[in-house]
Protein backbone atom coordinates (compact mmCIF):
# COMPACT_ATOMS: atom_id res chain seq x y z
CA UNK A 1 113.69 -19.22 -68.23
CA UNK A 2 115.17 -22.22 -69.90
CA UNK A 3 117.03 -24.66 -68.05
CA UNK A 4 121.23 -23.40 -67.87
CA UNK A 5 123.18 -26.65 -69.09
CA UNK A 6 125.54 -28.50 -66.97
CA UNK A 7 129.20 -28.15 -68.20
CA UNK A 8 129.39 -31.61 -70.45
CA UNK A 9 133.20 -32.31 -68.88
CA UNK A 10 131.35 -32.25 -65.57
CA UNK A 11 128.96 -34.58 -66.73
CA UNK A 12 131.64 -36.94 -68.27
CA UNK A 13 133.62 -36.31 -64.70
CA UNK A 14 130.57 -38.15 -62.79
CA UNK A 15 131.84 -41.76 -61.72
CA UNK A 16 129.91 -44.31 -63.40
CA UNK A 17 128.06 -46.72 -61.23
CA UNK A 18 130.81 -49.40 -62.21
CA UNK A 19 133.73 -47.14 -61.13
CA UNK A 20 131.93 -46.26 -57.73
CA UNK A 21 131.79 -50.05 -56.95
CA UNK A 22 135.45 -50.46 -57.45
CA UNK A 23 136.66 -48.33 -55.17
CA UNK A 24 138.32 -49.77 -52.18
CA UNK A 25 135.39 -48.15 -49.90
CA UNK A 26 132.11 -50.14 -52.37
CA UNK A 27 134.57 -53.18 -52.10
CA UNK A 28 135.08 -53.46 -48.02
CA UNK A 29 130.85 -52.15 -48.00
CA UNK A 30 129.64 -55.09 -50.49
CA UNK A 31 130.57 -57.47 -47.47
CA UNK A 32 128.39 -55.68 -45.06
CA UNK A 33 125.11 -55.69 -47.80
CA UNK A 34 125.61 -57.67 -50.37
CA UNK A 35 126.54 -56.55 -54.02
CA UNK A 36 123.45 -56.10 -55.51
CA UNK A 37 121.92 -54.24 -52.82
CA UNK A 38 125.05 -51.95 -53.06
CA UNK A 39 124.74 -51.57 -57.10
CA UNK A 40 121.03 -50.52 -56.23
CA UNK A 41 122.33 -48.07 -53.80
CA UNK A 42 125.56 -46.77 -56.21
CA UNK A 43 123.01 -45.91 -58.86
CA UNK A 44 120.83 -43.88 -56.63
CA UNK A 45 123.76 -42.24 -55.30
CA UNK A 46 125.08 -41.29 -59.21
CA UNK A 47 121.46 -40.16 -59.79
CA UNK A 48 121.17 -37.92 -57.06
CA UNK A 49 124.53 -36.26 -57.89
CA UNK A 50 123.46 -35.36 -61.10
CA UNK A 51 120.70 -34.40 -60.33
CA UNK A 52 122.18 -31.88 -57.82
CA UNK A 53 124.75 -30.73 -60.31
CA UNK A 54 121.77 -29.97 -62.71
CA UNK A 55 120.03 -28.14 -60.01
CA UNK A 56 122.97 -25.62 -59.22
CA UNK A 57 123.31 -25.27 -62.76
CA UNK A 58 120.02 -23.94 -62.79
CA UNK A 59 120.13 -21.83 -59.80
CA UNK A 60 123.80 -19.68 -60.26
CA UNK A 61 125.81 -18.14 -62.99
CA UNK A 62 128.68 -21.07 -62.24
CA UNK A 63 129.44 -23.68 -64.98
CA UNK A 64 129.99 -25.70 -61.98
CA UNK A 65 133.72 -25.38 -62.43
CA UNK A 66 134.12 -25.95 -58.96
CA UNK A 67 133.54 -29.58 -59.02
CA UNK A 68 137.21 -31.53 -59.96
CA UNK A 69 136.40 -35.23 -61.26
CA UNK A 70 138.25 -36.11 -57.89
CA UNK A 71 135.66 -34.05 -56.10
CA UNK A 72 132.87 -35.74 -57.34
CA UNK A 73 134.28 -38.87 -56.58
CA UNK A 74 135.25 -38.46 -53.13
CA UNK A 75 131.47 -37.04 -53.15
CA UNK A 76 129.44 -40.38 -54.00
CA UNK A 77 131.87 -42.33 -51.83
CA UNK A 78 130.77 -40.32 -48.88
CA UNK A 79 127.21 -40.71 -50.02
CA UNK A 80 127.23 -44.20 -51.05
CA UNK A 81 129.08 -45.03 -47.18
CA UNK A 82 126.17 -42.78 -45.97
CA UNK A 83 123.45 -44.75 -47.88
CA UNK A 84 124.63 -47.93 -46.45
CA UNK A 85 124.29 -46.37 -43.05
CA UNK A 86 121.11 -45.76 -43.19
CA UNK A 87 119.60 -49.20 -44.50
CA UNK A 88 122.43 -50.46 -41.78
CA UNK A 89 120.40 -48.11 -39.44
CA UNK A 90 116.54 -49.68 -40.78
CA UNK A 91 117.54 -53.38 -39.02
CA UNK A 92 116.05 -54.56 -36.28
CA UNK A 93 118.64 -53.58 -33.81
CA UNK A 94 119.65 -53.97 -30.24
CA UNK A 95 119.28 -50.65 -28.33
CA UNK A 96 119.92 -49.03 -24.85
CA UNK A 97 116.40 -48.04 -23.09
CA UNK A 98 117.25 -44.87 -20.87
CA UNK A 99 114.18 -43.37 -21.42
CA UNK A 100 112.25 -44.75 -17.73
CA UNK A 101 109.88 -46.51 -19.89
CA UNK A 102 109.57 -50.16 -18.56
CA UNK A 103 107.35 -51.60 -21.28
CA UNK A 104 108.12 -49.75 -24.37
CA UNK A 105 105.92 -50.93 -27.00
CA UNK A 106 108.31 -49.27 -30.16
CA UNK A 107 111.61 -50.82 -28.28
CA UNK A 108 109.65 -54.53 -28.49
CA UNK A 109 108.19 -54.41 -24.88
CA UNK A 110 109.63 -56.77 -22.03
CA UNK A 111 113.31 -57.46 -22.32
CA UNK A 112 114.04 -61.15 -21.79
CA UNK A 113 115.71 -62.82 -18.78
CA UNK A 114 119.23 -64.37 -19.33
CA UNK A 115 117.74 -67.58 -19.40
CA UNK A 116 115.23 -66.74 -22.29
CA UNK A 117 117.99 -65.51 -24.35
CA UNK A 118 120.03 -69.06 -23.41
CA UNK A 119 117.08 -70.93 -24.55
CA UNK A 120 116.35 -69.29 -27.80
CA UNK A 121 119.94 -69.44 -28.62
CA UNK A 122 120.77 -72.59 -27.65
CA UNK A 123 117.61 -74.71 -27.26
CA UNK A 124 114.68 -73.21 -29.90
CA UNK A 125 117.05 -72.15 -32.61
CA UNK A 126 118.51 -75.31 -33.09
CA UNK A 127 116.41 -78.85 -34.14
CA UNK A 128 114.38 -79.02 -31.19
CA UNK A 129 111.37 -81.02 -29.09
CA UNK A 130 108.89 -78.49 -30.48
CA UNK A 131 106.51 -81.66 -31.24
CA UNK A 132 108.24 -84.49 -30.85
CA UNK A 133 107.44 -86.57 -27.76
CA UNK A 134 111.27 -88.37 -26.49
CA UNK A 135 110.05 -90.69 -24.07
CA UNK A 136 107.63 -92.28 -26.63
CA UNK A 137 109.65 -91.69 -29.89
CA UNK A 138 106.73 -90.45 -31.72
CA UNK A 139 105.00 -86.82 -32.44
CA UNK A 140 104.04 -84.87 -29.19
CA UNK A 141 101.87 -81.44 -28.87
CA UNK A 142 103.14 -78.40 -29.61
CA UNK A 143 104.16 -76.32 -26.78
CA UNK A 144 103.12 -79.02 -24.33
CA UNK A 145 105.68 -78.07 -21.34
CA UNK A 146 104.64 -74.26 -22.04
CA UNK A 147 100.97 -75.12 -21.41
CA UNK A 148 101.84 -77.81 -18.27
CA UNK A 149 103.97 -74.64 -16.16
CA UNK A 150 100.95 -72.16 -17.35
CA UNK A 151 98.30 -74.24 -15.88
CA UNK A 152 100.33 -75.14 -12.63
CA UNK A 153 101.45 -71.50 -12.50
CA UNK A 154 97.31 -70.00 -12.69
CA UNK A 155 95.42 -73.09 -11.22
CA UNK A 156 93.93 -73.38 -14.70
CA UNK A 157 92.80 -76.65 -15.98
CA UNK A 158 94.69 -76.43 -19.35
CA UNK A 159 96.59 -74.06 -21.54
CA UNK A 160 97.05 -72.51 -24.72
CA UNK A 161 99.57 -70.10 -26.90
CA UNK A 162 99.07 -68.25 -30.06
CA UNK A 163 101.03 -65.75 -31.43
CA UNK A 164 99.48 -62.49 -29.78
CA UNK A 165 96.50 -61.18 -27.35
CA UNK A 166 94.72 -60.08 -30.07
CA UNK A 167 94.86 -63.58 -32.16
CA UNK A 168 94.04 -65.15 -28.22
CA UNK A 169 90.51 -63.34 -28.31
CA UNK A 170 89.99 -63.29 -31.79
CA UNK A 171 90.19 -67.49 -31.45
CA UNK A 172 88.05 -67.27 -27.91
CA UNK A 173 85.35 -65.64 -29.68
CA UNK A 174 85.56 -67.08 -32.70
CA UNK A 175 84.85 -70.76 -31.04
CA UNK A 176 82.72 -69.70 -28.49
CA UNK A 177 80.04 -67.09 -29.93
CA UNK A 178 80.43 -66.62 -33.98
CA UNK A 179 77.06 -65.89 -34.61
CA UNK A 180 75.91 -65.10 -31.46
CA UNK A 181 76.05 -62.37 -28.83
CA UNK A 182 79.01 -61.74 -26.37
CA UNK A 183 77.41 -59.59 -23.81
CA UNK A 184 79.94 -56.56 -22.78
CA UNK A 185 79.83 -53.01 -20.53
CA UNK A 186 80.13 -50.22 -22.26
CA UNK A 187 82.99 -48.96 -20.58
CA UNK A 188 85.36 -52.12 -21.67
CA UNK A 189 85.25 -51.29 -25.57
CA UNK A 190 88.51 -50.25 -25.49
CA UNK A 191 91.44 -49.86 -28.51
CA UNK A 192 94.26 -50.76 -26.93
CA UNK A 193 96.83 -49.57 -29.90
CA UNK A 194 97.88 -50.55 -32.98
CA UNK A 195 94.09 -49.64 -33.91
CA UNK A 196 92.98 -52.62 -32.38
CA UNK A 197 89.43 -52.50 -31.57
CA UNK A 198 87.25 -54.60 -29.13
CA UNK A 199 84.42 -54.11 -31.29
CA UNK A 200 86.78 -54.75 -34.35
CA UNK A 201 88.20 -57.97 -32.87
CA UNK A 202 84.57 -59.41 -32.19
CA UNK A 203 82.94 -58.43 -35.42
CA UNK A 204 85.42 -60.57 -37.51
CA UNK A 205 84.77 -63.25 -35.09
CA UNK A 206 81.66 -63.43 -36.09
CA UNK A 207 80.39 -62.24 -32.67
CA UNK A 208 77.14 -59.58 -32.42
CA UNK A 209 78.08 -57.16 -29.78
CA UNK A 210 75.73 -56.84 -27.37
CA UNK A 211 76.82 -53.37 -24.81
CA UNK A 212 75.30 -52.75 -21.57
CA UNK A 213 75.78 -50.41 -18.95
CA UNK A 214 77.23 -46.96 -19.37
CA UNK A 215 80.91 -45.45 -19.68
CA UNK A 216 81.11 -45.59 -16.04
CA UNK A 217 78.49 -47.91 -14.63
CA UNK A 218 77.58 -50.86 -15.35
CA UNK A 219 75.49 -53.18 -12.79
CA UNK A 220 74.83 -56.75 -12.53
CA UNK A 221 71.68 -56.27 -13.49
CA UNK A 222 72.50 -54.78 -16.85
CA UNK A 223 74.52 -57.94 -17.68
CA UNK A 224 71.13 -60.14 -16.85
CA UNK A 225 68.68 -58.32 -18.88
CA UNK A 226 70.53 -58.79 -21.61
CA UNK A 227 70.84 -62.53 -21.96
CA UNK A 228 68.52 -64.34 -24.19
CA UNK A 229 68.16 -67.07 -26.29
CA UNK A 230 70.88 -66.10 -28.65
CA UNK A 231 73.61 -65.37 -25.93
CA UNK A 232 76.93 -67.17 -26.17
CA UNK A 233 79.58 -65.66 -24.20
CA UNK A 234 79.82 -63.05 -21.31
CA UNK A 235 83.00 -60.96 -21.61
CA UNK A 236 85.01 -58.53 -19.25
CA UNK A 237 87.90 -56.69 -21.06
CA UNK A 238 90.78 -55.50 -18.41
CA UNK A 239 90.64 -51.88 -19.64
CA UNK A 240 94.86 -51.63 -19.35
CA UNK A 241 95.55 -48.20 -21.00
CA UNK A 242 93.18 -46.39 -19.06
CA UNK A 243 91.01 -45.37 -16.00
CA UNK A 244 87.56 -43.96 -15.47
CA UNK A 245 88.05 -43.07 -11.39
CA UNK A 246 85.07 -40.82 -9.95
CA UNK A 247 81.73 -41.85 -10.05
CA UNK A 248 81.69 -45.46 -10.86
CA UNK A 249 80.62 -49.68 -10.62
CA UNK A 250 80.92 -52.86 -11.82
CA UNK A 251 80.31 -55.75 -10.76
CA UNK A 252 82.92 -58.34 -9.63
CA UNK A 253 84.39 -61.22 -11.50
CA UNK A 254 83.04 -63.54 -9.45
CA UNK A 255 79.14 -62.40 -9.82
CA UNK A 256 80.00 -62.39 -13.44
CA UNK A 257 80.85 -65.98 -13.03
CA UNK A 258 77.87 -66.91 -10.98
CA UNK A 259 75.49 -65.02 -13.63
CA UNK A 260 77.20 -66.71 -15.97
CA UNK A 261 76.95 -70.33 -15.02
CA UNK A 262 73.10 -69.60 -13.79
CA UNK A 263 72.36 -68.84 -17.38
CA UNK A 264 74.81 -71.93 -19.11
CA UNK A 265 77.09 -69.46 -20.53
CA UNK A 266 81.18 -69.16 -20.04
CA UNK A 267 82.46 -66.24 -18.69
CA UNK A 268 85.93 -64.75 -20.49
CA UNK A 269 88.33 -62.33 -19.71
CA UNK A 270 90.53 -60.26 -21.71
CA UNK A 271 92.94 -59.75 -18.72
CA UNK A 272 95.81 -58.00 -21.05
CA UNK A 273 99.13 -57.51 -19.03
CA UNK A 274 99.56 -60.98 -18.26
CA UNK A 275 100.31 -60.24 -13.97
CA UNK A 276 101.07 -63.84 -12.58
CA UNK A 277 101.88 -62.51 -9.11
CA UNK A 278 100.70 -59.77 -7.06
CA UNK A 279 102.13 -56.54 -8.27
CA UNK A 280 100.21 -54.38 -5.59
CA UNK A 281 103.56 -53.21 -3.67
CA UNK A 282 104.38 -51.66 -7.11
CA UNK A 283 101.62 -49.71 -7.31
CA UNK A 284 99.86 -51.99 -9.62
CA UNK A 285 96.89 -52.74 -7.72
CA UNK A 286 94.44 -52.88 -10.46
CA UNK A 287 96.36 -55.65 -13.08
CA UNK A 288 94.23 -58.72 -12.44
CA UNK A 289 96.51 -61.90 -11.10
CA UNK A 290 95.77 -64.74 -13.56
CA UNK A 291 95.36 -67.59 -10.47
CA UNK A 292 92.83 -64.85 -9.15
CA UNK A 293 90.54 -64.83 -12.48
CA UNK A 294 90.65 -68.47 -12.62
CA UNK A 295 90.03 -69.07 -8.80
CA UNK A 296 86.86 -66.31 -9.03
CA UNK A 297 85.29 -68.59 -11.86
CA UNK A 298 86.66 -67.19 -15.04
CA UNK A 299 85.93 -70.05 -17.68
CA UNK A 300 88.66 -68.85 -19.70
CA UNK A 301 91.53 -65.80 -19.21
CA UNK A 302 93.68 -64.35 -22.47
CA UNK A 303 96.60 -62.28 -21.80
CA UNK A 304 100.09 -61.04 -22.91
CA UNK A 305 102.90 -62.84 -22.61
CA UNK A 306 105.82 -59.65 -23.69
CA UNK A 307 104.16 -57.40 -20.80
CA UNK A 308 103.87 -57.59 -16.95
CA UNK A 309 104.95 -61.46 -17.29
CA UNK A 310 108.13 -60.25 -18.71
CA UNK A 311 108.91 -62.87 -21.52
CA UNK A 312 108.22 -63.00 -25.78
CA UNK A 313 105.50 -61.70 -27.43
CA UNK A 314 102.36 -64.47 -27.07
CA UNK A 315 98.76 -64.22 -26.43
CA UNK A 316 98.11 -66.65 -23.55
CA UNK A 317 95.14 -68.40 -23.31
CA UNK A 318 94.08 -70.44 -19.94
CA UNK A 319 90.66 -71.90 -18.55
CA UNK A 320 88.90 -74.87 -18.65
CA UNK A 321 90.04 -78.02 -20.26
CA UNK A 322 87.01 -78.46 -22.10
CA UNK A 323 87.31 -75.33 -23.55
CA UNK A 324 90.76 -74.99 -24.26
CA UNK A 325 90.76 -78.48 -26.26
CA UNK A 326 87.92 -76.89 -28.60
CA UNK A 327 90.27 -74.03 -29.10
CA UNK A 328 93.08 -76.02 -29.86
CA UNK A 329 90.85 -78.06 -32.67
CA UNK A 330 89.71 -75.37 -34.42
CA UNK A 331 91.62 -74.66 -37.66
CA UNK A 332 92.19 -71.16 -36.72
CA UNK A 333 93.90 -71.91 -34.20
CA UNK A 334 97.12 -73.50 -36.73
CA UNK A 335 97.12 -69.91 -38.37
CA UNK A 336 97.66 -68.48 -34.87
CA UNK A 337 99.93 -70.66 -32.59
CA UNK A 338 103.33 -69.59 -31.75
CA UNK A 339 106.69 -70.72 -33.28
CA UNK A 340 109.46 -72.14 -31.45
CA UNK A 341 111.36 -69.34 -30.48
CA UNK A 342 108.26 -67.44 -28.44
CA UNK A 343 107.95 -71.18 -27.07
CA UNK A 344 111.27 -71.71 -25.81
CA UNK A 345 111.24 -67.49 -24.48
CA UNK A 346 107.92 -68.96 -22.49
CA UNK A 347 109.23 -72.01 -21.31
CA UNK A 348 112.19 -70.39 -19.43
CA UNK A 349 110.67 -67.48 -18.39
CA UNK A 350 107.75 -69.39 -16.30
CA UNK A 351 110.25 -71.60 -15.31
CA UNK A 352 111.52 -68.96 -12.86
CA UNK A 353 108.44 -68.29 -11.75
CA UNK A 354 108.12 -71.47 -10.59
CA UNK A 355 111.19 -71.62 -8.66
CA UNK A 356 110.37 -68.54 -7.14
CA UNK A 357 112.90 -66.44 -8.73
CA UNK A 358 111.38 -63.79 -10.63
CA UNK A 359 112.08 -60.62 -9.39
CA UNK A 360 115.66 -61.47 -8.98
CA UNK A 361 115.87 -62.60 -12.94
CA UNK A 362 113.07 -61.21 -15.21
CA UNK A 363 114.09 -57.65 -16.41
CA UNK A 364 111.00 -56.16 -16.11
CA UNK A 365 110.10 -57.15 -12.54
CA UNK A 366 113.76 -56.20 -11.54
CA UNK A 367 112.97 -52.51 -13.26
CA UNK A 368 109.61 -52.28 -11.65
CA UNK A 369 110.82 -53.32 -7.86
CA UNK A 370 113.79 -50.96 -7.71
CA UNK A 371 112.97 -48.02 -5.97
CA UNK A 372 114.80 -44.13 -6.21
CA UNK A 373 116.91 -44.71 -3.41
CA UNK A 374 118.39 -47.85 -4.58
CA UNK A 375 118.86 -46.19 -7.64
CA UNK A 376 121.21 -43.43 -6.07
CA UNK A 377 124.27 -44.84 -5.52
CA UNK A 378 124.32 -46.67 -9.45
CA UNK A 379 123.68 -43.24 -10.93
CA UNK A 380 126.36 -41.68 -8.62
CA UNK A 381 128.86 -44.27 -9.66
CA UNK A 382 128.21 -43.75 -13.36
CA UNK A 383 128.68 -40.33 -13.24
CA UNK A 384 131.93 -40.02 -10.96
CA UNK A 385 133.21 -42.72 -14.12
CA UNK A 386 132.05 -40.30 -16.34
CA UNK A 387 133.63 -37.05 -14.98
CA UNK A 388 136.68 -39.25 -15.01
CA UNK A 389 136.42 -40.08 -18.65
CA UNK A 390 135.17 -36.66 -20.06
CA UNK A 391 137.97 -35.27 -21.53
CA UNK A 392 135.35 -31.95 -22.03
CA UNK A 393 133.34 -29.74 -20.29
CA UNK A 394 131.31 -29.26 -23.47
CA UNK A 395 129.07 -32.00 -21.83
CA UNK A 396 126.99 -30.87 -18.43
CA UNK A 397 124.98 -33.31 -16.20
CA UNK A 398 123.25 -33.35 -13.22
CA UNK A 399 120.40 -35.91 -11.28
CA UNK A 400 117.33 -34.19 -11.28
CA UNK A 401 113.81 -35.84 -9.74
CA UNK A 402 111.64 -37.68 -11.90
CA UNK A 403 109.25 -40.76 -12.71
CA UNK A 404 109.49 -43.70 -14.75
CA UNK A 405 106.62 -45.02 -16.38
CA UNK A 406 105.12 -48.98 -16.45
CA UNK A 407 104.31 -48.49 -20.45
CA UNK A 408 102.88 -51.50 -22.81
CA UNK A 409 99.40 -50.17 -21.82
CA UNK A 410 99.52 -51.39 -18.24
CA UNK A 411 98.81 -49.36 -15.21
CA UNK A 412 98.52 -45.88 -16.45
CA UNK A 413 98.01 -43.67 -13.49
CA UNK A 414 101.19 -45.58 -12.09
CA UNK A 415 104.05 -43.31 -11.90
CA UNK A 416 107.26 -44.35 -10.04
CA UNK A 417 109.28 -42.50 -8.53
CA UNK A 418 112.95 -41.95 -10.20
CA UNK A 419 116.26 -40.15 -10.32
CA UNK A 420 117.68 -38.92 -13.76
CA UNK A 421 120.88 -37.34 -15.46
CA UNK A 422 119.69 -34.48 -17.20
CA UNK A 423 122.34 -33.93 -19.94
CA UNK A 424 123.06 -30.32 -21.32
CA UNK A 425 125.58 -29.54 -24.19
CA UNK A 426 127.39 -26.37 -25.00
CA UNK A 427 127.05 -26.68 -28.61
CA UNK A 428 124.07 -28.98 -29.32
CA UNK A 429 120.80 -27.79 -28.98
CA UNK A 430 118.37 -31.02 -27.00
CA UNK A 431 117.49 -32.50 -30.17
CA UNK A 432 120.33 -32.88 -31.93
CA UNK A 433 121.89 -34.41 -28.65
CA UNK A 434 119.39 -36.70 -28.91
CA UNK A 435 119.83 -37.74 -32.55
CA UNK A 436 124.06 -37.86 -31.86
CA UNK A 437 123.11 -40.67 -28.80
CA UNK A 438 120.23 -42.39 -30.93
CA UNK A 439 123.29 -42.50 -33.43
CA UNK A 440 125.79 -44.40 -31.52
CA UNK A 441 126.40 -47.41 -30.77
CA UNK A 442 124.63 -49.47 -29.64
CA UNK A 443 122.00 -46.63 -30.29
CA UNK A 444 120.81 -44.95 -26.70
CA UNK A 445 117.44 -44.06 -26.90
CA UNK A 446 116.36 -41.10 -24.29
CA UNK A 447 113.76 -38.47 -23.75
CA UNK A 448 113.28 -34.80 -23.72
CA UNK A 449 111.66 -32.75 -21.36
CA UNK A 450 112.23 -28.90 -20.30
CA UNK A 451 115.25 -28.70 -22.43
CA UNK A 452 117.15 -31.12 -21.10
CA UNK A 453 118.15 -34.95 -22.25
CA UNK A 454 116.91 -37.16 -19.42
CA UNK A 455 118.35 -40.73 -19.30
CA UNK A 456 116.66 -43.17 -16.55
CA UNK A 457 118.90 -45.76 -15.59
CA UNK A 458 116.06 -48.06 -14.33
CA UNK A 459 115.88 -49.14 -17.69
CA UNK A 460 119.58 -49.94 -18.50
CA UNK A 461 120.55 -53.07 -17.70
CA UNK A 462 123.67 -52.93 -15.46
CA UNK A 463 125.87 -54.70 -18.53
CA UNK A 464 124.86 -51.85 -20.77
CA UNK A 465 126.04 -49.00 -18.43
CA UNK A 466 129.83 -49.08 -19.86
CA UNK A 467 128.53 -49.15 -23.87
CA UNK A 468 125.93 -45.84 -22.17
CA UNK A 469 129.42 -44.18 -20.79
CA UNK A 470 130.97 -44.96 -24.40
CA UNK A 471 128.68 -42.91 -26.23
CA UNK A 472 128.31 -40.33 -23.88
CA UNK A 473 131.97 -39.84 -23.62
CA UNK A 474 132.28 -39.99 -27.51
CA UNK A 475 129.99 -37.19 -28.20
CA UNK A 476 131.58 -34.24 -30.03
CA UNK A 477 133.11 -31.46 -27.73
């Protein structure tokens, strides 16, 4: 059947892109994006109004007589304010983490302390010391207070940061066994996420794998047979996003270290999380303690510096001096470091650690320590506030038991124990209560689960809780 025309006054009744942009709406949203941005997004706007108007053309009897000039007009308003919302709604943006996920990897991982945020802001944003010695006037080293609190903080010799774990091994490797083998168990070849790969990481190193042991056991003895002539490195991988429990062995750092140094070879470990103190009471038992890997004879340690240390995204790299200043020669090493602002996130971050102070001021150590009964009270003041404010009852709520989770790929059996508002509404089914709080703002980010909306307030900061009682209390009745 041929395609039914679209009435021609219609047609001639669509604003043009130039008359969209001068209404009073285009004029107050060309200050949020910028004009050409908005042109871009006026002509998609006209474009997809035609195209609808030639599509119910097509598909009913009606000339489309329906459709005033006025109508149309008000039409691509709407659409061109709803455009702008959603590039608006593509930034990076702040949001509010109620889902009980400590370390969530999508929401950027560790939150920064107070003092992180000052020294981004105020110090690293700004011209700064980021190589520029004052005392002697001249050019200094990059990151050179970063890597004096690292080493003090592990009992490492020296220090090193690049830009992520993944660039810290790929460098490791890369200096100390291209085109040789790095001897590895079996059960350590781990992807962590993102699709990165172990294997991957070492192959474009240059390295030759060389696997021993099985899935679950791997002895001593594996790791010595395997060492010849064309051995460089012996590496143990701190397999974070999983557990094989059951039936299992390996042998300990420190006879890795000892087998190592017998045979002239360093020893390096992939620790991941980045724990600097002993997270045990937590129930994270299993995260190595940096100071531990060094003190057991690890030659050189890589972890994160967004995850159990709690500051920006880094790869961390600490060991021996001698080591650490080939690292820091090699040219790969300029492609990798870190900018200022992960620098100056480091630099007051381990500076509470070394006054002691970090489980009173690093987010994520504050949202790991709390336990459920210290969480009581905060979610029964919230919720009196918000029966005070609801001006519905189209909104229903509850605590219910729960867990919270460690996330970032760190202790995965760990589960701690929580309490959470389970939110029901009269006229929205779970998921589109979801999307109306991931729509606020700030946006509130939640989780589902047996057809409720679950928000965990170990993962609000206490500041957030009135913007969280905002949004709640402007949800539709």
């Amino acid at each position: 059947m041929a395609n039914r025309p679209v009435n021609k006054n219609l047609l001639r009744a669509l604003p043009s892109v130039d008359a969209l942009l001068r209404r009073p709406e285009a004029v107050r949203l060309r200050e949020k994006v910028g004009a050409e941005r908005l042109a871009n997004l006026a002509r998609e706007v006209t474009e997809a109004l035609r195209a609808k108007l030639q599509a119910e053309a097509e598909e009913s009897e009606s000339t489309n007589g329906d459709h005033t000039r006025e109508a149309l007009i008000t039409e691509a308003v709407r659409s061109l304010e709803r455009a702008c919302e959603r590039d608006a709604a593509a930034a990076l943006r702040r949001v509010i983490n109620a889902t009980g996920v400590i370390l969530h990897t999508n929401l950027g991982r560790a939150p920064l302390a107070r003092a992180a945020r000052r020294a981004i802001a105020d110090e690293a944003a700004r011209y700064c010391t980021l190589e520029y010695d004052l005392e002697a006037g001249a050019r200094g080293r990059r990151g050179a207070r970063v890597e004096q609190l690292l080493a003090e903080l592990t009992g490492a010799e020296s220090a090193l940061v690049v830009n992520n774990c993944a660039a810290a091994a790929l460098l490791v490797l890369t200096v100390l066994s291209s085109g040789g083998f790095a001897i590895v168990s079996r059960g350590e070849l781990v992807e962590i996420g993102g699709d990165f790969r172990v294997p991957d990481v070492m192959a474009q190193s240059g390295t030759r794998l060389s696997e021993v042991g099985t899935t679950n056991r791997t002895r001593l003895s594996d790791y010595e047979s395997a060492i010849d002539e064309d051995t460089r490195l012996i590496m143990r991988v701190h397999t974070s996003n999983y557990r094989i429990v059951g039936f299992t062995a390996a042998p300990s750092l420190s006879e890795l270290a000892r087998l190592a140094h017998d045979a002239g070879l360093p020893l390096y470990e992939d620790a991941g999380s980045g724990a600097l103190v002993d997270l045990s009471r937590y129930g994270l038992g299993d995260e190595p303690v940096i100071s531990e890997s060094i003190h057991s004879g690890a030659d050189v340690v890589t972890f994160s510096g967004d995850k159990l240390l709690g500051s920006a995204q880094a790869g961390i790299i600490v060991g021996r001096g001698e080591i650490i200043e080939r690292l820091r020669r090699h040219p790969l090493y300029r492609a990798l470091r870190a900018d200022k602002l992960a620098l100056g996130a480091l630099q007051a971050t381990l500076e509470i650690y070394r006054r002691g102070a970090h489980l009173e001021e690093i987010p994520v150590l504050q949202r790991l320590s709390i336990t459920r009964e210290e969480l009581k009270p905060r979610l029964r003041r919230f919720l009196s506030a918000l029966r005070r404010k609801l001006e519905h009852e189209s909104l229903s709520f509850e605590i219910v038991e729960g867990e919270s989770a460690i996330g970032g790929g760190a202790a995965p059996i760990t589960r701690l124990e929580t309490l959470l508002i389970a939110l029901k509404h009269s006229s929205l089914s779970p998921d589109a209560l979801d999307r109306a709080l991931r729509r606020s703002t700030p946006p509130v980010v939640a989780r589902i689960a047996e057809d409720n909306v679950l928000l965990d307030l170990r993962t609000v900061a206490e500041d957030e809780e009135a913007e969280l009682l905002d949004a709640l209390i402007a949800l539709p009745a």
